[in-house]
N, C-alpha and C. Protein backbone atom coordinates (compact mmCIF):
# COMPACT_ATOMS: atom_id res chain seq x y z
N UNK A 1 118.98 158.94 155.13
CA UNK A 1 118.69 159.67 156.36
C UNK A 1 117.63 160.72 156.06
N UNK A 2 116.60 161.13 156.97
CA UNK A 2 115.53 161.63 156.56
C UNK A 2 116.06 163.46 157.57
N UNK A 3 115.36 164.08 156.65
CA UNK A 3 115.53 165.45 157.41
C UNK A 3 115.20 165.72 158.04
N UNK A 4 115.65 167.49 158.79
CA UNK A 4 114.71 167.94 160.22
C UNK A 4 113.05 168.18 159.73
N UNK A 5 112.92 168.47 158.66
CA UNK A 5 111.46 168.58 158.36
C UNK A 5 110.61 167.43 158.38
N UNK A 6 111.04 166.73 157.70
CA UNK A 6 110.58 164.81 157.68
C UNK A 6 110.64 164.35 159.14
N UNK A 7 111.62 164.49 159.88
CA UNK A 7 111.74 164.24 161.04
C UNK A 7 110.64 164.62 162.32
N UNK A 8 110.58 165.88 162.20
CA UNK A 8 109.70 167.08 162.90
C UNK A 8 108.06 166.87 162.59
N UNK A 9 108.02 166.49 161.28
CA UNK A 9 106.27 166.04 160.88
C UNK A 9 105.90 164.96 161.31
N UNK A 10 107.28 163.96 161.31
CA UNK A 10 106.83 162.38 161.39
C UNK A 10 106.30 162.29 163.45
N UNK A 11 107.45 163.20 163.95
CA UNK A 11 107.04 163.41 165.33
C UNK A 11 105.69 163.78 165.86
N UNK A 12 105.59 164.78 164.97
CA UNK A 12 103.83 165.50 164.92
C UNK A 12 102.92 164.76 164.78
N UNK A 13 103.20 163.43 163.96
CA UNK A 13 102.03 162.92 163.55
C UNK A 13 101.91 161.57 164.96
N UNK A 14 102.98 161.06 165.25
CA UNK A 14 103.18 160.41 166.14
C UNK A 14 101.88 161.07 167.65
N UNK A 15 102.80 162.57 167.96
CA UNK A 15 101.69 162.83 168.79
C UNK A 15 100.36 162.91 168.64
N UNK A 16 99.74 163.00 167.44
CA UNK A 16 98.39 162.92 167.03
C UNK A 16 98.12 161.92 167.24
N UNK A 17 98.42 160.74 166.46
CA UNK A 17 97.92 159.87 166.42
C UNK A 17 97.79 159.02 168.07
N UNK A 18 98.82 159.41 168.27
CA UNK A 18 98.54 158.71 170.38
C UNK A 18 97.25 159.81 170.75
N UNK A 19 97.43 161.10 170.10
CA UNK A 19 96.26 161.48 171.51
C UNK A 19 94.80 161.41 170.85
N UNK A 20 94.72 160.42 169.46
CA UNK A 20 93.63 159.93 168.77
C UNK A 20 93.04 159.09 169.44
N UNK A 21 94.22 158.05 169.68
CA UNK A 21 94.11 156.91 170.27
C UNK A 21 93.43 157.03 171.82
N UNK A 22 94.16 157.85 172.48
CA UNK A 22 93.73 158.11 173.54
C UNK A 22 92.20 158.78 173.88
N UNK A 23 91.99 159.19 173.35
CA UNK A 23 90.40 159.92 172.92
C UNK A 23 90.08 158.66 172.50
N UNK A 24 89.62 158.10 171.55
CA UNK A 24 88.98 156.96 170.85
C UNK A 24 89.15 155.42 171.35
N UNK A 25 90.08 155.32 172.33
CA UNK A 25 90.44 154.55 173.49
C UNK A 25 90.51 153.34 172.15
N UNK A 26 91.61 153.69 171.06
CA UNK A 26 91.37 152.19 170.05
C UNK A 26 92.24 150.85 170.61
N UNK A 27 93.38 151.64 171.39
CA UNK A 27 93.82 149.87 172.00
C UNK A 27 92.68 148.77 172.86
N UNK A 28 91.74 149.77 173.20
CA UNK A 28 90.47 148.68 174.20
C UNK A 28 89.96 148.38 173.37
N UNK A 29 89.48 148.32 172.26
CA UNK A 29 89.11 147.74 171.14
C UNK A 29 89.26 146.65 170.12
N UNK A 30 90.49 146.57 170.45
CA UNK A 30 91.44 145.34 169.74
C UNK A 30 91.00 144.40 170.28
N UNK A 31 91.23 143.13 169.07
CA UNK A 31 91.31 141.41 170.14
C UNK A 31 92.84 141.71 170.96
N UNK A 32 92.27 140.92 171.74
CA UNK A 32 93.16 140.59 173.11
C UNK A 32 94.87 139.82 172.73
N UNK A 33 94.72 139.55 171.50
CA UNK A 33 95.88 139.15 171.04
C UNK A 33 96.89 139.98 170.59
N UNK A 34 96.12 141.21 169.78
CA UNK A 34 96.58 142.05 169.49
C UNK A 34 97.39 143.03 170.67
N UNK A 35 96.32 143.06 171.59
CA UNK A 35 96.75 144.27 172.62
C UNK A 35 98.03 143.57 173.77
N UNK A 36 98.13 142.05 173.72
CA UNK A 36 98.89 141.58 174.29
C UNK A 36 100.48 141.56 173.58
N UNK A 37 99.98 141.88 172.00
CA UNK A 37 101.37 141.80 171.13
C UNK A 37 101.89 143.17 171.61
N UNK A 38 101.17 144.16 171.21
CA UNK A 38 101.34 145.65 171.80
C UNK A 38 102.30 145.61 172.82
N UNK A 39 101.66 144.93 173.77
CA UNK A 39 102.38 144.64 175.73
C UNK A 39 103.94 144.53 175.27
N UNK A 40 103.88 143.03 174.58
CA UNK A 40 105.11 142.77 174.20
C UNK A 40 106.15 143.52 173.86
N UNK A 41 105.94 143.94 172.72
CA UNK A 41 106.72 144.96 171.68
C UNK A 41 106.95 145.96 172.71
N UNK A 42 106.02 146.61 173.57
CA UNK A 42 106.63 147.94 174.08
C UNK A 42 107.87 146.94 175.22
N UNK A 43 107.48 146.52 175.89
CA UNK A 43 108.28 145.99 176.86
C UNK A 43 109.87 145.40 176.09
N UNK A 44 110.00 144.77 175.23
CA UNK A 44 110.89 145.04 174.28
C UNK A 44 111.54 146.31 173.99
N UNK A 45 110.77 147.08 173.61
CA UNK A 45 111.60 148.32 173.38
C UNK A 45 112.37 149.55 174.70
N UNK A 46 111.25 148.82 176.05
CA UNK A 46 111.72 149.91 177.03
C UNK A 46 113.17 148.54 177.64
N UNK A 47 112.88 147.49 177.22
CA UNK A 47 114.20 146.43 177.50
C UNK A 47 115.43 147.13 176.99
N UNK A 48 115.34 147.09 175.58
CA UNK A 48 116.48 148.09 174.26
C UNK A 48 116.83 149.15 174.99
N UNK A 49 115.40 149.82 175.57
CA UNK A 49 116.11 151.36 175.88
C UNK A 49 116.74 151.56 177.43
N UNK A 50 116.97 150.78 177.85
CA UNK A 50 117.71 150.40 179.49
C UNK A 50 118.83 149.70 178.59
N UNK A 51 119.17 149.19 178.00
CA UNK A 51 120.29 148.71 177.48
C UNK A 51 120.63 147.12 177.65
N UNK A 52 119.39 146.66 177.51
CA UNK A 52 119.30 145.21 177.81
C UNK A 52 119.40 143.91 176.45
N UNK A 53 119.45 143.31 176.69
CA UNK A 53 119.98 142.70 175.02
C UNK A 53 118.84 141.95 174.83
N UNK A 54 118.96 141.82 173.58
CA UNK A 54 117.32 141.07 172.39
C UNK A 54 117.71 139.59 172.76
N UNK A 55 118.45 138.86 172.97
CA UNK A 55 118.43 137.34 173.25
C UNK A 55 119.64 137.28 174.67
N UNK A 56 119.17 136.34 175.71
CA UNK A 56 120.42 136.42 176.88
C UNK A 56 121.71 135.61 176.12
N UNK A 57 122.36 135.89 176.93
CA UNK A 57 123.84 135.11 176.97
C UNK A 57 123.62 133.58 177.23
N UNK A 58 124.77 133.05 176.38
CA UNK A 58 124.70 131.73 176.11
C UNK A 58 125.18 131.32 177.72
């Protein structure tokens, strides 16, 4: 388990690096495969975070 300090930097860097991104606009940059994996993965994770399950019911 990582600490409040480890924790607190790793957050910090998180916001940097999005408002890098956002300035430097690097997701428009990517191949289209890439930015579509991106799509994916987040939509996945806001699935997880509503409480929706990784494979449906049999």
């Amino acid at each position: 388990m990582s600490r409040a300090r480890q924790r607190a930097a790793a957050r910090a860097n998180i916001r940097k690096a999005a408002a890098a991104a956002r300035r430097n606009r690097t997701i428009a940059h990517l191949p289209k495969s890439v930015r579509s994996a991106l799509g994916r993965q987040g939509a996945k994770v806001a699935r997880a975070k509503r409480g929706g399950r990784s494979r449906p019911r049999r």
